[in-house]
N, C-alpha and C. Protein backbone atom coordinates (compact mmCIF):
# COMPACT_ATOMS: atom_id res chain seq x y z
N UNK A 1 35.84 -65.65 23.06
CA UNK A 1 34.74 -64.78 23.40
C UNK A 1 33.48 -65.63 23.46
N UNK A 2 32.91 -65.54 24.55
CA UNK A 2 31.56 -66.30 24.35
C UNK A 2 30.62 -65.62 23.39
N UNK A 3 29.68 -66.80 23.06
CA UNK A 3 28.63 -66.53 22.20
C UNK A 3 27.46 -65.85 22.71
N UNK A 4 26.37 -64.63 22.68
CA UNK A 4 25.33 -64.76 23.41
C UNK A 4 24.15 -65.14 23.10
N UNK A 5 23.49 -65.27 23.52
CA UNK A 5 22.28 -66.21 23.51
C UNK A 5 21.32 -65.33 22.49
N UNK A 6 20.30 -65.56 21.86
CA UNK A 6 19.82 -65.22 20.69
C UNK A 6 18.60 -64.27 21.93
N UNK A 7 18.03 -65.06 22.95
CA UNK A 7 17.43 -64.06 23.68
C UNK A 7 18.04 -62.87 24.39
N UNK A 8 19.16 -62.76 24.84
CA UNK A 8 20.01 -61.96 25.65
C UNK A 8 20.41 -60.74 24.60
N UNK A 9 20.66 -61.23 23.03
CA UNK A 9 20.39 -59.85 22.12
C UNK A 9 19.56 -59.40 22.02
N UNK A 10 17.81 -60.19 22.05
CA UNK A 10 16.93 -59.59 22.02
C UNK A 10 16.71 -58.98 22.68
N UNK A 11 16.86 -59.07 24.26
CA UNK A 11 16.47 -58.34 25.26
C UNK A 11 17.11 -56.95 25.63
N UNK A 12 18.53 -57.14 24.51
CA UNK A 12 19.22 -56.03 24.61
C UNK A 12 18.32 -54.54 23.91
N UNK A 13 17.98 -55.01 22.75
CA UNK A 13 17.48 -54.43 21.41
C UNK A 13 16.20 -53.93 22.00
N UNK A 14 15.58 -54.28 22.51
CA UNK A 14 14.16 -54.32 23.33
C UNK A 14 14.49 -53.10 24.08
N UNK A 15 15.44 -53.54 25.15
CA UNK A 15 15.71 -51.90 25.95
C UNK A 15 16.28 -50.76 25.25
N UNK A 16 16.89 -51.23 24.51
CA UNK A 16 17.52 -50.08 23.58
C UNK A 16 16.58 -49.11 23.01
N UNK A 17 16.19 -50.05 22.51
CA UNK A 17 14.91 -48.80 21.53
C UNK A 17 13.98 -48.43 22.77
N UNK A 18 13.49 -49.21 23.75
CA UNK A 18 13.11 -48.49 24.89
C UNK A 18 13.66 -47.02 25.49
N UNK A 19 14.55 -47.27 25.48
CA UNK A 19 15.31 -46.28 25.81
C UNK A 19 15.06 -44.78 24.73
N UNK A 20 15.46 -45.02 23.36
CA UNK A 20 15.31 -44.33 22.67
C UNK A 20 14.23 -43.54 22.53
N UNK A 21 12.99 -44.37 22.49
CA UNK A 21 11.56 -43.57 22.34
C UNK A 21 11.58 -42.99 23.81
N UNK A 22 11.69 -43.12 24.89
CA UNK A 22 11.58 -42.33 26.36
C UNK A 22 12.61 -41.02 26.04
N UNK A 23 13.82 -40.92 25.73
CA UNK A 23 14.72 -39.73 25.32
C UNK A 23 13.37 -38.96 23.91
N UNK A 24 13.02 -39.23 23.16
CA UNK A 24 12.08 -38.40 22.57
C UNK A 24 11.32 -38.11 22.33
N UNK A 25 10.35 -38.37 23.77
CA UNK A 25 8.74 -38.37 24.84
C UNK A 25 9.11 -36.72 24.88
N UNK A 26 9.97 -36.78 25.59
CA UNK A 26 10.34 -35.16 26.29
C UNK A 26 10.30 -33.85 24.82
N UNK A 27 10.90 -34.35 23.49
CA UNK A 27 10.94 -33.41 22.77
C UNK A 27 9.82 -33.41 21.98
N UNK A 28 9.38 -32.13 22.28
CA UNK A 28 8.02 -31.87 21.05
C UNK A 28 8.43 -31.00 19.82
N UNK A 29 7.89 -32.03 18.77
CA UNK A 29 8.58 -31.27 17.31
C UNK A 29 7.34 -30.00 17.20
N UNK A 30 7.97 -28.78 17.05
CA UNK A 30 7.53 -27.65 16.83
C UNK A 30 6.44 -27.69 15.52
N UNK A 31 5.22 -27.21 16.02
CA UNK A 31 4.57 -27.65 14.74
C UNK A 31 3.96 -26.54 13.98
N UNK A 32 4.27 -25.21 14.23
CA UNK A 32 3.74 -24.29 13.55
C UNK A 32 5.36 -23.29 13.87
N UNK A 33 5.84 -22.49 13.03
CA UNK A 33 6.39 -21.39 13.46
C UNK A 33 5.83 -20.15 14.27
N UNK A 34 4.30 -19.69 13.51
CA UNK A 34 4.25 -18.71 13.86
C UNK A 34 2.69 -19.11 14.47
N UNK A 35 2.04 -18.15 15.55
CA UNK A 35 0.92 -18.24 16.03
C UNK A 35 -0.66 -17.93 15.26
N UNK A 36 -1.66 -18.81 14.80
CA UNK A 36 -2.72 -18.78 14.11
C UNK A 36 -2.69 -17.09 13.61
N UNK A 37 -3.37 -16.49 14.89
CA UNK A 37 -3.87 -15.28 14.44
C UNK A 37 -2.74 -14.37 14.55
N UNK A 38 -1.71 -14.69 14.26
CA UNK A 38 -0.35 -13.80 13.98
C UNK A 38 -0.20 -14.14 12.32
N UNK A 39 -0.97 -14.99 11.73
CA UNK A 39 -0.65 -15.26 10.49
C UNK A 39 -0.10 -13.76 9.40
N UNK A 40 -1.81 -13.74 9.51
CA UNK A 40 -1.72 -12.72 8.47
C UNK A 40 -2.12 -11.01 9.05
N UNK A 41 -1.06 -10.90 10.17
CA UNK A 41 -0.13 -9.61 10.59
C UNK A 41 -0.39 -8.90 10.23
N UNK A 42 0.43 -8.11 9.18
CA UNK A 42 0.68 -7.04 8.44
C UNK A 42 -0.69 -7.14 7.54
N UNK A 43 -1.24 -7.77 6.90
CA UNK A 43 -2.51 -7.55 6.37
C UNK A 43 -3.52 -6.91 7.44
N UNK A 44 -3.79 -7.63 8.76
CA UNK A 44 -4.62 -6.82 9.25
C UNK A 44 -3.71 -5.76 9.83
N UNK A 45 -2.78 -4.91 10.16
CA UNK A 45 -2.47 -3.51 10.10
C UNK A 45 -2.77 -2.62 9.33
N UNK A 46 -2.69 -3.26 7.86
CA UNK A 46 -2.87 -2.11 7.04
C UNK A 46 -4.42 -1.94 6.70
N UNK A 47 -5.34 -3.06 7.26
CA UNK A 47 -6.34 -2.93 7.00
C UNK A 47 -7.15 -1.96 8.49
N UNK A 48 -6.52 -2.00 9.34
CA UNK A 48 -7.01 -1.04 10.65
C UNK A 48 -6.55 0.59 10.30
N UNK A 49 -5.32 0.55 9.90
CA UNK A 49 -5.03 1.93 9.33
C UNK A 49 -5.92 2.51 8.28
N UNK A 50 -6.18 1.56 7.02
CA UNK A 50 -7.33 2.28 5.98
C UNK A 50 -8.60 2.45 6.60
N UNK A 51 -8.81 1.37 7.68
CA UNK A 51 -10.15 1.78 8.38
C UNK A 51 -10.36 3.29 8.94
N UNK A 52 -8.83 3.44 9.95
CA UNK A 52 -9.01 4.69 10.02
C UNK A 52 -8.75 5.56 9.98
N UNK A 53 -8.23 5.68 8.45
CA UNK A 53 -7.67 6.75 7.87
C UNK A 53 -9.22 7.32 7.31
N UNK A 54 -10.21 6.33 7.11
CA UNK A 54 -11.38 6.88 6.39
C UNK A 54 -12.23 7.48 7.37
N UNK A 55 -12.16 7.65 9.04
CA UNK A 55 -12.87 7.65 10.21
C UNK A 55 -11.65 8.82 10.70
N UNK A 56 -11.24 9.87 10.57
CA UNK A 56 -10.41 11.35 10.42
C UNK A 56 -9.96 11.39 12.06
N UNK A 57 -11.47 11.18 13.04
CA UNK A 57 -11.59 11.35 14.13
C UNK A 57 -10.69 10.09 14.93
N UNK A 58 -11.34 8.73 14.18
CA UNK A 58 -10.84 8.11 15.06
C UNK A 58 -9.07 7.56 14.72
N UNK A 59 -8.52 8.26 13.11
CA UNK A 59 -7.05 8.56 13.57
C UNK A 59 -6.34 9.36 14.31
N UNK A 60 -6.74 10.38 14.72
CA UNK A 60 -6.38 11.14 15.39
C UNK A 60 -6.50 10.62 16.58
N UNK A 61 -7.48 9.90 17.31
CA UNK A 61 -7.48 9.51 18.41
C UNK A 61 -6.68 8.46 19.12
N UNK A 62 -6.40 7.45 17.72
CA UNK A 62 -5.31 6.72 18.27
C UNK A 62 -4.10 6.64 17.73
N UNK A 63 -3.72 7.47 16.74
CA UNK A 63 -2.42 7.96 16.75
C UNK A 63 -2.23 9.09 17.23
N UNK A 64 -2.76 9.74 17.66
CA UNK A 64 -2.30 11.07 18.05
C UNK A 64 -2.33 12.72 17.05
N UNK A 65 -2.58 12.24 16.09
CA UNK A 65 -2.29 13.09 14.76
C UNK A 65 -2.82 13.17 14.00
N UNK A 66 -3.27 13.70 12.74
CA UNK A 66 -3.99 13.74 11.92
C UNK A 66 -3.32 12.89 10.77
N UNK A 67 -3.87 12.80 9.55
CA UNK A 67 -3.82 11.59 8.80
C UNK A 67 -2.60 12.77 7.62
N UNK A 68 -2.81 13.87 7.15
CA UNK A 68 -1.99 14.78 6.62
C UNK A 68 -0.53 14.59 7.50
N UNK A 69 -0.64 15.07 9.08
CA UNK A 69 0.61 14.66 9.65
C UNK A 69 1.81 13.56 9.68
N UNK A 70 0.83 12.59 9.87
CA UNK A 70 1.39 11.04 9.52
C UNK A 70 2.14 10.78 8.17
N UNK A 71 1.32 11.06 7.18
CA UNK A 71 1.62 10.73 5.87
C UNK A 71 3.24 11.63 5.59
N UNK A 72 3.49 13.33 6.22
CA UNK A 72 4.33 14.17 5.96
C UNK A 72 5.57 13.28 6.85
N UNK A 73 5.23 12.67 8.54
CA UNK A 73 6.27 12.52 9.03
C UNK A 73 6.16 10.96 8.36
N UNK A 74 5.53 10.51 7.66
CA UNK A 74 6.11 9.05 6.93
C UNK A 74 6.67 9.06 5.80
N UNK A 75 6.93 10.20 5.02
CA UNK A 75 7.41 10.53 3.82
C UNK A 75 9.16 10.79 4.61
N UNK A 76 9.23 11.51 5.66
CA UNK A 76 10.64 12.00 6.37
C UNK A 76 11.04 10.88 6.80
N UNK A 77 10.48 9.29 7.71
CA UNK A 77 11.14 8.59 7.64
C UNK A 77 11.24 6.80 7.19
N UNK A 78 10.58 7.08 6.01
CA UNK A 78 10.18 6.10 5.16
C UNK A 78 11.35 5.32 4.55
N UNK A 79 12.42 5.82 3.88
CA UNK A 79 13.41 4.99 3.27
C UNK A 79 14.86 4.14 4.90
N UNK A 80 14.26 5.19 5.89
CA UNK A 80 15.47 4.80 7.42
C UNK A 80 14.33 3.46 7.76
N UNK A 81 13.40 3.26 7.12
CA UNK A 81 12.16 2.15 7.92
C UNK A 81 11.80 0.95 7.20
N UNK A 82 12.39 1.28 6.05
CA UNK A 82 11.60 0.34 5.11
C UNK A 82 12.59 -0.97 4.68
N UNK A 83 11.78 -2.02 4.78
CA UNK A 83 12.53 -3.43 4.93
C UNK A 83 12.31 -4.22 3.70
N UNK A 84 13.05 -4.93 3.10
CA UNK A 84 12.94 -5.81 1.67
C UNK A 84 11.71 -7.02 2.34
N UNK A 85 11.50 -7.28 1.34
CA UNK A 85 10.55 -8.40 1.11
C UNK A 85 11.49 -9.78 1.27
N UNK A 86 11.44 -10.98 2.05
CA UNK A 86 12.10 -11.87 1.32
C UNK A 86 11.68 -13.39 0.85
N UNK A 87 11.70 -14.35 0.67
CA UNK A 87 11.19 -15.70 0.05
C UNK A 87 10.22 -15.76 1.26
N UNK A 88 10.54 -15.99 2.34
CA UNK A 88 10.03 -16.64 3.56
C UNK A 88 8.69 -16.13 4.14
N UNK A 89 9.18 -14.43 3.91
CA UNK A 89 7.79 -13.32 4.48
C UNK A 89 7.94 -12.27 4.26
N UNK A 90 6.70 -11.83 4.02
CA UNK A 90 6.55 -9.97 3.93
C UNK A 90 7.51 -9.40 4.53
N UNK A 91 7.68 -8.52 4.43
CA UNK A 91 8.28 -7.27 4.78
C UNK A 91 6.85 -6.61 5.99
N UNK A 92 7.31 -6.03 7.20
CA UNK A 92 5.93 -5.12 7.49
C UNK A 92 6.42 -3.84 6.99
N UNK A 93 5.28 -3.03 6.03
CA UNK A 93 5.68 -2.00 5.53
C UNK A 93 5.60 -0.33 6.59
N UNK A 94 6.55 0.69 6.03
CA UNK A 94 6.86 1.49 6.48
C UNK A 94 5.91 1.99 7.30
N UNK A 95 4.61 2.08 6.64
CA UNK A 95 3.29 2.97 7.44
C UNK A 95 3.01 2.00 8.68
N UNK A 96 3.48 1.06 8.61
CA UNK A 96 2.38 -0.34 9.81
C UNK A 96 3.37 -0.09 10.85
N UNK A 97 4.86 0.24 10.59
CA UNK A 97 6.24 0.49 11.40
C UNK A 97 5.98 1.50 12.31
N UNK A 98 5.83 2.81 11.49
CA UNK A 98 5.96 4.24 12.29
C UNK A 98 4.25 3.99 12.88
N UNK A 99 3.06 3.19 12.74
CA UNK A 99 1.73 3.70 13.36
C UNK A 99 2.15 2.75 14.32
N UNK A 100 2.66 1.72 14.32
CA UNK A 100 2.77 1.05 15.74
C UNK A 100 4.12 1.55 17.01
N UNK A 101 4.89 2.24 16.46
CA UNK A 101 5.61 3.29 17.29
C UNK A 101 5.21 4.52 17.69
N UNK A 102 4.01 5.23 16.60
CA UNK A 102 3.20 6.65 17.14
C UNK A 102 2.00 5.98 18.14
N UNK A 103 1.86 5.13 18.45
CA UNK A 103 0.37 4.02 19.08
C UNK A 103 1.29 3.90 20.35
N UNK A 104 2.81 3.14 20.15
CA UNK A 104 3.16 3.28 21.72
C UNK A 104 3.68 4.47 21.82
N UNK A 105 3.73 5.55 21.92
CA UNK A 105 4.20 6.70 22.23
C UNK A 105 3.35 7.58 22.78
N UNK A 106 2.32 7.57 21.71
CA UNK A 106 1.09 8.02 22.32
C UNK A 106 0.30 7.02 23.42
N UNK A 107 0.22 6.22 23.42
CA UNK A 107 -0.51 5.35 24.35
C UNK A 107 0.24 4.86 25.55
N UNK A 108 1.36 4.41 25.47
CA UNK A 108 2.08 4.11 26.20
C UNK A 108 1.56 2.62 26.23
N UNK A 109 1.05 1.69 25.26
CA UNK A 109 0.75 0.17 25.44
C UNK A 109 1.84 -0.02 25.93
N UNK A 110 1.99 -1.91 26.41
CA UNK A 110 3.32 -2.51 26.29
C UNK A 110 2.56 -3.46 24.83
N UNK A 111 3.73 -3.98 24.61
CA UNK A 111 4.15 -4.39 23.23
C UNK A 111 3.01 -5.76 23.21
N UNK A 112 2.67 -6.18 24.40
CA UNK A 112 1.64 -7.16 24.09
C UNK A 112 0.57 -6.70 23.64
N UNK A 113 0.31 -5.92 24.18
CA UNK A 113 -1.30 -5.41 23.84
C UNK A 113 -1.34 -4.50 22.40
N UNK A 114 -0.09 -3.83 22.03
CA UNK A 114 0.41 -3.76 20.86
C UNK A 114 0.11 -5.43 19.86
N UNK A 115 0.46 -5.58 20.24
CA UNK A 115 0.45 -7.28 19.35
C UNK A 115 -0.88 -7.63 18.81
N UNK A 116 -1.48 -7.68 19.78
CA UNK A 116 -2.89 -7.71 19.49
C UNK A 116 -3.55 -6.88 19.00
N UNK A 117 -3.42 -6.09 18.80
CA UNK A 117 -3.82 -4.58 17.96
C UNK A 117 -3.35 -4.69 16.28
N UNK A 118 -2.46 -4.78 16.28
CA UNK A 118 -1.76 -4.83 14.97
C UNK A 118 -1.31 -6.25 14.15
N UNK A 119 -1.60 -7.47 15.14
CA UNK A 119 -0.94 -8.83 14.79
C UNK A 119 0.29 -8.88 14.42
N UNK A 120 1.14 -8.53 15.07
CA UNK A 120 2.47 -8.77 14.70
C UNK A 120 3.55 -9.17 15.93
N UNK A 121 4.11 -10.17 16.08
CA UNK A 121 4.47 -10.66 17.38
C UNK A 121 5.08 -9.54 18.37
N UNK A 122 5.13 -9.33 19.49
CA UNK A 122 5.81 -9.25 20.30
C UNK A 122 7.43 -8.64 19.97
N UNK A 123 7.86 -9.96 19.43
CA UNK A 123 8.99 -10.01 19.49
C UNK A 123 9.83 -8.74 18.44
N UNK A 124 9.02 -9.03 17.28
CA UNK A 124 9.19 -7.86 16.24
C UNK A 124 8.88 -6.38 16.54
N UNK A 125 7.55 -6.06 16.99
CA UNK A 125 7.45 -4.96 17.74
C UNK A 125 8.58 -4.82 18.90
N UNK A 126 9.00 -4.97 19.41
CA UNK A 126 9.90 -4.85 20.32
C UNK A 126 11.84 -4.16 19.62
N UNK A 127 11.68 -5.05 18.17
CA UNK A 127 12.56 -4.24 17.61
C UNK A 127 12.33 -3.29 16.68
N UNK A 128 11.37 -3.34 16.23
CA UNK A 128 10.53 -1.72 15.37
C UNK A 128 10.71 -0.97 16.19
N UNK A 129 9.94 -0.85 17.25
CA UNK A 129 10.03 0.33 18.21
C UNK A 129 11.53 1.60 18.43
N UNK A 130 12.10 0.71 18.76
CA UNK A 130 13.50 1.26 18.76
C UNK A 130 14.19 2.14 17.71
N UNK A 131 13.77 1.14 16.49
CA UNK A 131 14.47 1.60 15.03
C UNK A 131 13.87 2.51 14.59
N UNK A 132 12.45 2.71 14.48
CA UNK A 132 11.79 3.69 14.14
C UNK A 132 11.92 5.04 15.13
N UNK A 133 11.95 4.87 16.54
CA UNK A 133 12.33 6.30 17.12
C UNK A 133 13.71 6.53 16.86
N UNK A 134 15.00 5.82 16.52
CA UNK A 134 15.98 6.18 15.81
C UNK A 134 16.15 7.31 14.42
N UNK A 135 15.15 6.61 13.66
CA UNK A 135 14.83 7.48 12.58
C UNK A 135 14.56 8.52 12.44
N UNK A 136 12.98 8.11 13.62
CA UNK A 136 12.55 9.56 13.77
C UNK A 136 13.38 11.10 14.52
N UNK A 137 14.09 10.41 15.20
CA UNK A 137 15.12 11.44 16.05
C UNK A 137 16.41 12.09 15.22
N UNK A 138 16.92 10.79 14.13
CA UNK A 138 17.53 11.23 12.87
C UNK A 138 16.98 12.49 12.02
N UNK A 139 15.37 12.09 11.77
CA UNK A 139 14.76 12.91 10.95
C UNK A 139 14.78 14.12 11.30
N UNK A 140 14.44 14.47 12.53
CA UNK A 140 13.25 15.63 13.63
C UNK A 140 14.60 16.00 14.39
N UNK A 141 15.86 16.02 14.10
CA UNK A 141 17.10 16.45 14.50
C UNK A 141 16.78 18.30 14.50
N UNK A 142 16.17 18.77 13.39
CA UNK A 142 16.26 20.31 13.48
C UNK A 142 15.28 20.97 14.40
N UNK A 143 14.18 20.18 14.78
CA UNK A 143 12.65 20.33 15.34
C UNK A 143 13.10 19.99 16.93
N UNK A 144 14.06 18.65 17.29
CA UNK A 144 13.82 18.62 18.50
C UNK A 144 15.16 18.18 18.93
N UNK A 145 15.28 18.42 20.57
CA UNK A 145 16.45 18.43 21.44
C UNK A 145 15.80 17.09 22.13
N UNK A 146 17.35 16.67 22.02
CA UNK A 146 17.59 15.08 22.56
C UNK A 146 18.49 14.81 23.87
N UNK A 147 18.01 14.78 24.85
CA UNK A 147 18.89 15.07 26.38
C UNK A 147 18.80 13.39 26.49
N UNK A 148 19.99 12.86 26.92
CA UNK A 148 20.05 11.90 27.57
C UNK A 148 20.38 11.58 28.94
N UNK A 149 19.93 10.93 29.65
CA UNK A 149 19.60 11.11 31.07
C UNK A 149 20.34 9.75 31.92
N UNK A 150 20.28 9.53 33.28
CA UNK A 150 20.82 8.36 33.70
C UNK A 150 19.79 6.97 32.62
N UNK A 151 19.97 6.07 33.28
CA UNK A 151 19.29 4.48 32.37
C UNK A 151 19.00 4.72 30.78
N UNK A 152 19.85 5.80 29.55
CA UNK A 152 19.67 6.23 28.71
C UNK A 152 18.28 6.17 28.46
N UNK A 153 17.55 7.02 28.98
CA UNK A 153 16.19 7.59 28.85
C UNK A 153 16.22 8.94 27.53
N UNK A 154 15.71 8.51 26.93
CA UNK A 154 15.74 9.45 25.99
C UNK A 154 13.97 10.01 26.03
N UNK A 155 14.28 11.71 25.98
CA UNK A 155 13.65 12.80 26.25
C UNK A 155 12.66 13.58 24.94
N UNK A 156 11.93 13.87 24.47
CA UNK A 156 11.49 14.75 23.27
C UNK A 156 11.04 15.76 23.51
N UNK A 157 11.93 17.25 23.59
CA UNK A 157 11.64 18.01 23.53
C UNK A 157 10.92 19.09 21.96
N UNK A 158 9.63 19.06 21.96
CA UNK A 158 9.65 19.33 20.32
C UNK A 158 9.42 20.78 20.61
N UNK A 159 10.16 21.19 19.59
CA UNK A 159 9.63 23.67 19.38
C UNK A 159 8.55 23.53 18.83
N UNK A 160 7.91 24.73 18.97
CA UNK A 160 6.50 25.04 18.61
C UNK A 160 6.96 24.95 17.61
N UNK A 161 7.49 25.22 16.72
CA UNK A 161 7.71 25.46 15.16
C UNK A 161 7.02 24.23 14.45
N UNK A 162 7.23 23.51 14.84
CA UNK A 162 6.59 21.68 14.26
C UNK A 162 5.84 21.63 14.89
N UNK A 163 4.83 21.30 13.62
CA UNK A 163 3.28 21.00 13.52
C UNK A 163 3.03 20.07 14.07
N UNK A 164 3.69 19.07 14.08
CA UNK A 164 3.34 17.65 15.52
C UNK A 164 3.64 18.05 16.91
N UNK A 165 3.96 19.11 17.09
CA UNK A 165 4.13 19.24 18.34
C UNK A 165 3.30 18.82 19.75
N UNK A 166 1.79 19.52 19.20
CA UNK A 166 0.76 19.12 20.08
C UNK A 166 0.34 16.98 19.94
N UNK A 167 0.78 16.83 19.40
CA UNK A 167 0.85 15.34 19.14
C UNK A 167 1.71 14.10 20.05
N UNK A 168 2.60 14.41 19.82
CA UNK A 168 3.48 13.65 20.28
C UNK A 168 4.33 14.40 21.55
N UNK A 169 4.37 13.58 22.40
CA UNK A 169 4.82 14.31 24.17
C UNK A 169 6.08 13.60 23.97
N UNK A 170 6.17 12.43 23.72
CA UNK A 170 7.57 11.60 23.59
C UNK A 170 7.69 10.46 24.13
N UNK A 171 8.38 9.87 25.03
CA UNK A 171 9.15 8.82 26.17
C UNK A 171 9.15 8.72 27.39
C-alpha cells in the first residue's frame, strides 16, 4: 500500500471539515421554543378577564353574556376542561378555555387574532376550541339539539328555556 504524503492528508482533513461546517450553515439551532410575547399567555388572559369582569358592560360585549352566566356555564363545564399543571408549563385554566371559545363563537375571530387577544399560540387555541364545544354540547345536551349536517357542521339550536339563549347563536 503506498504511503501518503503528509500534505495529501492534510488536504484531505481541510475539505472534510469544509464540508462539515457547509452541511450545518443550512441548520439553524432553534433558539427559543416559544414566541416573546406568547411568554406569559395565560397570565395575560386572566388578567383581561378580571379587567372585564370589573367593566359588567364591556363583558358582555365581548363574550356575549353576562359575568353571572359565564361563571354558571363554567361551573357545568369546568372539570370536562380542566388540564393538570406540569414541570414544563402551566396548565391554561378552565375560565381562559371556555372565554376564548365563547370570544370565537360569538365573534367569529380566526384563531390568529384570537392569539393575540389572549396570548396563547395559535396552535393551542386551535385545540381548545374543539374540546371545549365538546363539553359544552356534553353539558347543554338537555337545553340544546345537535343536527349534524354534510362537512360535519355542527348546528346550536338553544330553547328558550336557557338563559344563554339570547347569547350564544352557535357555529
Amino acid at each position: 500500500m503506498p504511503a501518503i504524503s503528509v500534505e495529501v492528508a492534510t488536504a484531505a482533513s481541510v475539505f472534510y471539515l469544509a464540508l462539515l461546517l457547509k452541511s450545518r450553515k443550512g441548520k439553524k439551532k432553534r433558539k427559543t421554543w416559544v414566541r416573546k410575547f406568547l411568554e406569559k399567555g395565560s397570565v395575560h388572559g386572566k388578567l383581561l378577564l378580571e379587567d372585564l369582569r370589573l367593566d359588567g358592560a364591556g363583558f358582555i360585549n365581548f363574550l356575549r353574556m353576562s359575568t353571572s352566566d359565564f361563571e354558571i356555564l363554567l361551573r357545568m363545564v369546568a372539570p370536562k376542561i380542566s388540564r393538570r399543571n406540569t414541570k414544563y408549563r402551566k396548565a391554561i385554566t378552565p375560565d381562559i378555555r371556555l372565554a376564548i371559545t365563547l370570544r370565537y363563537l360569538a365573534s367569529g375571530d380566526s384563531f390568529t387574532s384570537l392569539m393575540y387577544t389572549f396570548r396563547i399560540s395559535k396552535q393551542t387555541i386551535s385545540t381548545v376550541v374543539p374540546e371545549v364545544c365538546e363539553a359544552l354540547i356534553s353539558a347543554l345536551k338537555g337545553y340544546i339539539k345537535v343536527s349534524k349536517q354534510k362537512g360535519c357542521i355542527v348546528k346550536f339550536y338553544f330553547f328558550l328555556s336557557l338563559s344563554l339563549s339570547p347569547y350564544i347563536s352557535g357555529i
